[in-house]
Protein backbone atom coordinates (compact mmCIF):
# COMPACT_ATOMS: atom_id res chain seq x y z
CA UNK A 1 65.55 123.13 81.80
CA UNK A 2 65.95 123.33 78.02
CA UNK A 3 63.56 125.96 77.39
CA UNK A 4 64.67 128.48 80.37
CA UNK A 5 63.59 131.94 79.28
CA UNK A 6 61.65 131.16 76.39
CA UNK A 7 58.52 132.60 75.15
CA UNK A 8 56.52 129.87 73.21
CA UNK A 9 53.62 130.64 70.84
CA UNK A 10 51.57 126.79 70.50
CA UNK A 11 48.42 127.15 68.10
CA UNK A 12 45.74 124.87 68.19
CA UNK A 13 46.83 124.11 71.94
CA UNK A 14 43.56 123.75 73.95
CA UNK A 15 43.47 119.83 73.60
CA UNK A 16 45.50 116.97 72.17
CA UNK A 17 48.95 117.55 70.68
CA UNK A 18 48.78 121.19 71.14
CA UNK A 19 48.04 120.77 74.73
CA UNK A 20 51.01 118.10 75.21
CA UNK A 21 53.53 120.54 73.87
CA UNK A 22 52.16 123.58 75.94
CA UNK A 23 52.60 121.53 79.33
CA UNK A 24 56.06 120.09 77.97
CA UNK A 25 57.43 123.44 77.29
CA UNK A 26 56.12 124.60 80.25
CA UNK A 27 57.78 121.94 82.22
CA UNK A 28 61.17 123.02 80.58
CA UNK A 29 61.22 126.79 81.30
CA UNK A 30 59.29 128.02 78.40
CA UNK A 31 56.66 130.98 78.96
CA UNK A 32 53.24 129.79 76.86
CA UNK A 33 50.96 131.57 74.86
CA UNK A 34 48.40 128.96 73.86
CA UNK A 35 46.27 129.96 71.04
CA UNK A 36 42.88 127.90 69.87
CA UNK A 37 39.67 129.13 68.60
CA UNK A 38 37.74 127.74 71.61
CA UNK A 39 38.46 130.27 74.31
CA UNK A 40 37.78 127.74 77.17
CA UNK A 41 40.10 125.03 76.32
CA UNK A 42 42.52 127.62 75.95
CA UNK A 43 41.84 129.09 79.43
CA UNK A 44 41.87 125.20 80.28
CA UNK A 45 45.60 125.22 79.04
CA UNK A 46 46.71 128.61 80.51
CA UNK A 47 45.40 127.37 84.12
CA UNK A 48 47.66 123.99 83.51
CA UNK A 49 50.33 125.89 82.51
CA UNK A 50 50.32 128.34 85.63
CA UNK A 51 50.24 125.21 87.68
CA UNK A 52 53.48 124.37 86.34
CA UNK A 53 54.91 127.50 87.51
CA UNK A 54 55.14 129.25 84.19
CA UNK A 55 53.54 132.34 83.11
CA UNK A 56 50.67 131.85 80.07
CA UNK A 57 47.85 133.67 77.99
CA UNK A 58 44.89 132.72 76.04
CA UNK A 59 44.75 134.06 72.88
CA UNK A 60 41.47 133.01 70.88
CA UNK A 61 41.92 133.07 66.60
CA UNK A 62 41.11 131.53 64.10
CA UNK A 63 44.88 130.94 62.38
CA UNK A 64 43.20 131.25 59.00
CA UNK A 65 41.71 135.07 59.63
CA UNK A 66 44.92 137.48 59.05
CA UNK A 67 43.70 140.30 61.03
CA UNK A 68 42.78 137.96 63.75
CA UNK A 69 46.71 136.55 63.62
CA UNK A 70 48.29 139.74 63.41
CA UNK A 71 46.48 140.62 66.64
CA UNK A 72 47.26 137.75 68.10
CA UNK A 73 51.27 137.59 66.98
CA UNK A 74 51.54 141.13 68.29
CA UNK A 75 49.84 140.52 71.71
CA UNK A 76 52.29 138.22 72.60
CA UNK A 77 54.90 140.30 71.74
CA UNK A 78 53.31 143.45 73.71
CA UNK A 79 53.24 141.20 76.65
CA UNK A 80 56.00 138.66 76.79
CA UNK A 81 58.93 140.37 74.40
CA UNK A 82 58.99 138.61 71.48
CA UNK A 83 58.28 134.76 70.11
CA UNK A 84 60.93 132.16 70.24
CA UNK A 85 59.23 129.36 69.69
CA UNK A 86 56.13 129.03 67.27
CA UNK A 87 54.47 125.32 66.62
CA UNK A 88 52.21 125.32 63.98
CA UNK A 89 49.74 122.98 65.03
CA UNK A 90 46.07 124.21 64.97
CA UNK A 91 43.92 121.70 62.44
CA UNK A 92 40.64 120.54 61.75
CA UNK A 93 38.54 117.57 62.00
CA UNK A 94 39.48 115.52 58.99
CA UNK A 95 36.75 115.66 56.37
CA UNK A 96 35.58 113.07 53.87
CA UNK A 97 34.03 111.86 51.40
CA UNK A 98 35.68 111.16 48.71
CA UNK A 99 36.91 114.07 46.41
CA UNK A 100 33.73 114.19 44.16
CA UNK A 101 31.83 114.26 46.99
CA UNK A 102 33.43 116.91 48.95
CA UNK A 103 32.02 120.52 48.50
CA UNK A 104 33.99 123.36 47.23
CA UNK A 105 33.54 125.10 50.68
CA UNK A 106 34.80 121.49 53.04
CA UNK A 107 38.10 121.63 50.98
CA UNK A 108 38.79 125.02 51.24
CA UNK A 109 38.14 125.56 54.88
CA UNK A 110 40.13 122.79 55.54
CA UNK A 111 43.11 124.19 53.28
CA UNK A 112 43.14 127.29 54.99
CA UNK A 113 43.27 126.12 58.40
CA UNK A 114 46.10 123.75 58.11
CA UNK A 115 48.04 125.33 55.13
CA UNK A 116 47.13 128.88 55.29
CA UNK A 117 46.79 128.92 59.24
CA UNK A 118 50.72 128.13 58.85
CA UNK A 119 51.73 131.08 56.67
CA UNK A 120 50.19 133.51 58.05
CA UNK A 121 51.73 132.46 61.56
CA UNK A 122 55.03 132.06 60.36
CA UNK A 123 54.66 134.81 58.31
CA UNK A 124 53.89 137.17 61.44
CA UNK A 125 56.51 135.54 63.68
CA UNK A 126 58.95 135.33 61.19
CA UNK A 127 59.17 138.74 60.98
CA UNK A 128 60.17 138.96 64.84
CA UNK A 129 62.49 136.05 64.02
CA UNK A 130 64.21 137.93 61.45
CA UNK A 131 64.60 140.90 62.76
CA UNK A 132 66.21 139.26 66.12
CA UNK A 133 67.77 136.83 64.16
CA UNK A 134 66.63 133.53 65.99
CA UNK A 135 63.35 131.08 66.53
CA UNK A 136 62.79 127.60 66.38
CA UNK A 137 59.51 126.82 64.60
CA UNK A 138 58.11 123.79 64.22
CA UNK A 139 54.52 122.66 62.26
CA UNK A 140 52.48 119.89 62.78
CA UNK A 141 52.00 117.75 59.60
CA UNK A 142 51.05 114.38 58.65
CA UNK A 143 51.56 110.97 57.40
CA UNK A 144 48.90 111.74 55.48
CA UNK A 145 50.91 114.52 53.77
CA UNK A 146 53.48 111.77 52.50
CA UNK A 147 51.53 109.05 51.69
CA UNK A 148 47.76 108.26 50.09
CA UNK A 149 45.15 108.15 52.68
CA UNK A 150 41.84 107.38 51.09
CA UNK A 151 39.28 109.95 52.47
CA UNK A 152 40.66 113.09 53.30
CA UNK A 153 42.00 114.78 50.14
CA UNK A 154 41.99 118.07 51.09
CA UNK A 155 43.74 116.69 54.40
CA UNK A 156 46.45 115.42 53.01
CA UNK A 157 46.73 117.96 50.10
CA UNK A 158 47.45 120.70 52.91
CA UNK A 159 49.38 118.60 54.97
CA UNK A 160 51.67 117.51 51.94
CA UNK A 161 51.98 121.30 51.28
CA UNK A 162 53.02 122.10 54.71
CA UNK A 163 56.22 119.70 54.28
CA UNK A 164 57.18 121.78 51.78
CA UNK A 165 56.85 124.99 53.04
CA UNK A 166 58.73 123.90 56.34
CA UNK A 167 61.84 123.34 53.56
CA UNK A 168 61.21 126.63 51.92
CA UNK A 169 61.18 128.33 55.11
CA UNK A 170 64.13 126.76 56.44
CA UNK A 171 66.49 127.62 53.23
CA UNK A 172 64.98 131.05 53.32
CA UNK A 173 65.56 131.96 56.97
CA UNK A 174 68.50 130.02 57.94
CA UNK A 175 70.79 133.07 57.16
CA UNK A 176 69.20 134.71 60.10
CA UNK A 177 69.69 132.10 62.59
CA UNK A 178 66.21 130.21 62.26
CA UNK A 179 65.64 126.78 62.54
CA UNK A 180 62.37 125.31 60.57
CA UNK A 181 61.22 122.21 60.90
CA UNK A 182 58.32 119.94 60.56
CA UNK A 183 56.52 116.52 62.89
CA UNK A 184 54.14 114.37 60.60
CA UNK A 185 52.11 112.14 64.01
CA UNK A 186 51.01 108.91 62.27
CA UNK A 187 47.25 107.34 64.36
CA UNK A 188 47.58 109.71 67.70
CA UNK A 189 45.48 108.87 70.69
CA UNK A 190 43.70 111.96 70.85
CA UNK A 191 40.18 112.87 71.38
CA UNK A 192 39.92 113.83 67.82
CA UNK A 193 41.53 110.75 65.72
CA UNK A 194 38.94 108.49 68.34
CA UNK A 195 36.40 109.99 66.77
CA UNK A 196 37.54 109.80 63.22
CA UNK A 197 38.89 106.40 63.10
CA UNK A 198 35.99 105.08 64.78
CA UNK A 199 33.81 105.56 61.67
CA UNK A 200 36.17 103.52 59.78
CA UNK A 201 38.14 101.07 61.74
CA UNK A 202 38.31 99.23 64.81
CA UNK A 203 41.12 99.43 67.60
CA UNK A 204 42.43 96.15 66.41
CA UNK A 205 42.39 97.02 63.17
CA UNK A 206 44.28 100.29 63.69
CA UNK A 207 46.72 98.54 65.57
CA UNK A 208 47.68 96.30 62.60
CA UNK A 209 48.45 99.22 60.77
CA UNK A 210 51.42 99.80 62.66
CA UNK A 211 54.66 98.27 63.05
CA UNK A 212 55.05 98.57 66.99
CA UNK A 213 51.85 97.84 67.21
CA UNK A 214 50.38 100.53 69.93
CA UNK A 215 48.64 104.14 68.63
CA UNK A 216 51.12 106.76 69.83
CA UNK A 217 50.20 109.31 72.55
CA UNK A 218 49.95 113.33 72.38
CA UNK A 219 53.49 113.10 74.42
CA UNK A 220 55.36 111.36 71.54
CA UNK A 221 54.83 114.24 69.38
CA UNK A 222 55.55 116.78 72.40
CA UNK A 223 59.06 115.25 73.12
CA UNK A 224 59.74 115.35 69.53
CA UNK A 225 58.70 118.97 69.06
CA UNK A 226 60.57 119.63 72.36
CA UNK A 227 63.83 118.17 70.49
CA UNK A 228 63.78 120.31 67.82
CA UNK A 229 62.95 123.53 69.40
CA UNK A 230 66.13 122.65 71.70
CA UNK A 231 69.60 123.72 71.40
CA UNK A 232 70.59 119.88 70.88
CA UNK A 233 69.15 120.18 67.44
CA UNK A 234 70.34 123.28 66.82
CA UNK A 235 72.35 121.83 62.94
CA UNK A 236 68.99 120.49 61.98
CA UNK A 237 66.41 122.45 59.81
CA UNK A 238 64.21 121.33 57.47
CA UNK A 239 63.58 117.76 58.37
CA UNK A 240 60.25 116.37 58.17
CA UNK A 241 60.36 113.58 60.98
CA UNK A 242 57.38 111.23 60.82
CA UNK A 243 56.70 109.92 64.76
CA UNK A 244 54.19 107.18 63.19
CA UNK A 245 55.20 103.91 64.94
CA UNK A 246 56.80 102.73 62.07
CA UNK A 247 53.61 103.50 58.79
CA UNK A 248 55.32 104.82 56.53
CA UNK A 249 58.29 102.62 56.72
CA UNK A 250 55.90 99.49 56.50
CA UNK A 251 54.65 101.50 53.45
């Protein structure tokens, strides 16, 4: 087991990609504490997880309230010991129209979700990691952070933004042992992207898109999360990796 003894913190994990990497870690030794703001998906995880054989607790905030992850940060640490492993992955429905548009209120909801939902978590595990000196931490970007993606503006804005705070992180912490690093999923077959790609395109249109041809599964991004948080990537920090199929490279 590559996660044997670990204490995992997934945000965001009561469905899709969160959900994947909860039940992977699991599956590897790693102790889950799935946050999401819907408390019954998250119970939904936690019984999964306890199936596995692994111990796990539902922890319902919203990643963007700092009182609300400062509780939650310091619950898992009253009860498991301390974080190891923190993914950054709790998002939002992805919002259009186009920028003039989109209300003041859209945009910033969905900026504080995905960019300020990450600093505040690594901010409050990062200060566990620090003063152990260790933790992987991994957050969940996009393609849409590296490339134009007509629509979603404040989407890709905070995704774009998370890149580069997974760098800053990783120079900044690195001197105590922690590894930072960052997953941008290209078109995911998740409950959510169904819905949003529907409006626009069609399967076979998606498909086009991408080089190999096939949307990628929730499981793609969990064995690539599960690689970095492992001690066989131990010399790598700061990577964005994009696990798109091939998008960006088509360009």
């Amino acid at each position: 087991m590559k996660l044997k003894g670990k204490i995992a913190l997934v945000t965001g994990a009561g469905s899709g990609i969160g959900e994947a990497i909860a039940f992977l870690f699991a599956r590897e030794g790693a102790d889950i504490a799935v946050n999401d703001i819907n408390p019954e998906t998250a119970e939904k995880t936690v019984d999964e997880v306890k199936n596995i054989g692994r111990k796990a607790i539902a922890l319902e905030a919203d990643v963007a309230d700092t009182d609300q992850v400062n509780a939650m940060v310091d619950r898992v640490v009253d009860e498991f010991g301390g974080v190891h492993i923190l993914v950054n992955n709790a998002g939002i429905p992805i919002h259009g129209p186009f920028i003039e548009k989109q209300t003041p209120e859209t945009w910033d909801r969905v900026v504080a979700v995905i960019l300020r939902g990450t600093y505040l978590c690594s901010r409050r595990v990062g200060q566990w990691m620090v003063e152990n000196r260790t933790g992987k931490i991994v957050n969940i970007s996009s393609i849409a952070g590296a490339r134009a993606t007509p629509h979603i503006p404040s989407y890709g804005a905070a995704k774009a933004a998370v890149i580069q705070m997974t760098r800053t992180l990783a120079v900044d912490w690195g001197k105590f042992g922690i590894n930072v690093n960052c997953i941008s999923p290209g078109i995911i077959n998740t409950p959510l992207t169904q819905r949003t790609f529907a409006l626009w395109q069609t399967p076979e249109e998606i498909r086009q898109r991408i080089p190999l041809e096939v949307m990628g599964e929730a499981e793609d991004i969990a064995n690539a999360a599960l690689f970095l948080v492992s001690d066989e990537a131990r010399y790598i920090t700061g990577v964005n990796l994009p696990v798109d199929g091939g998008i960006l490279a088509k360009g």
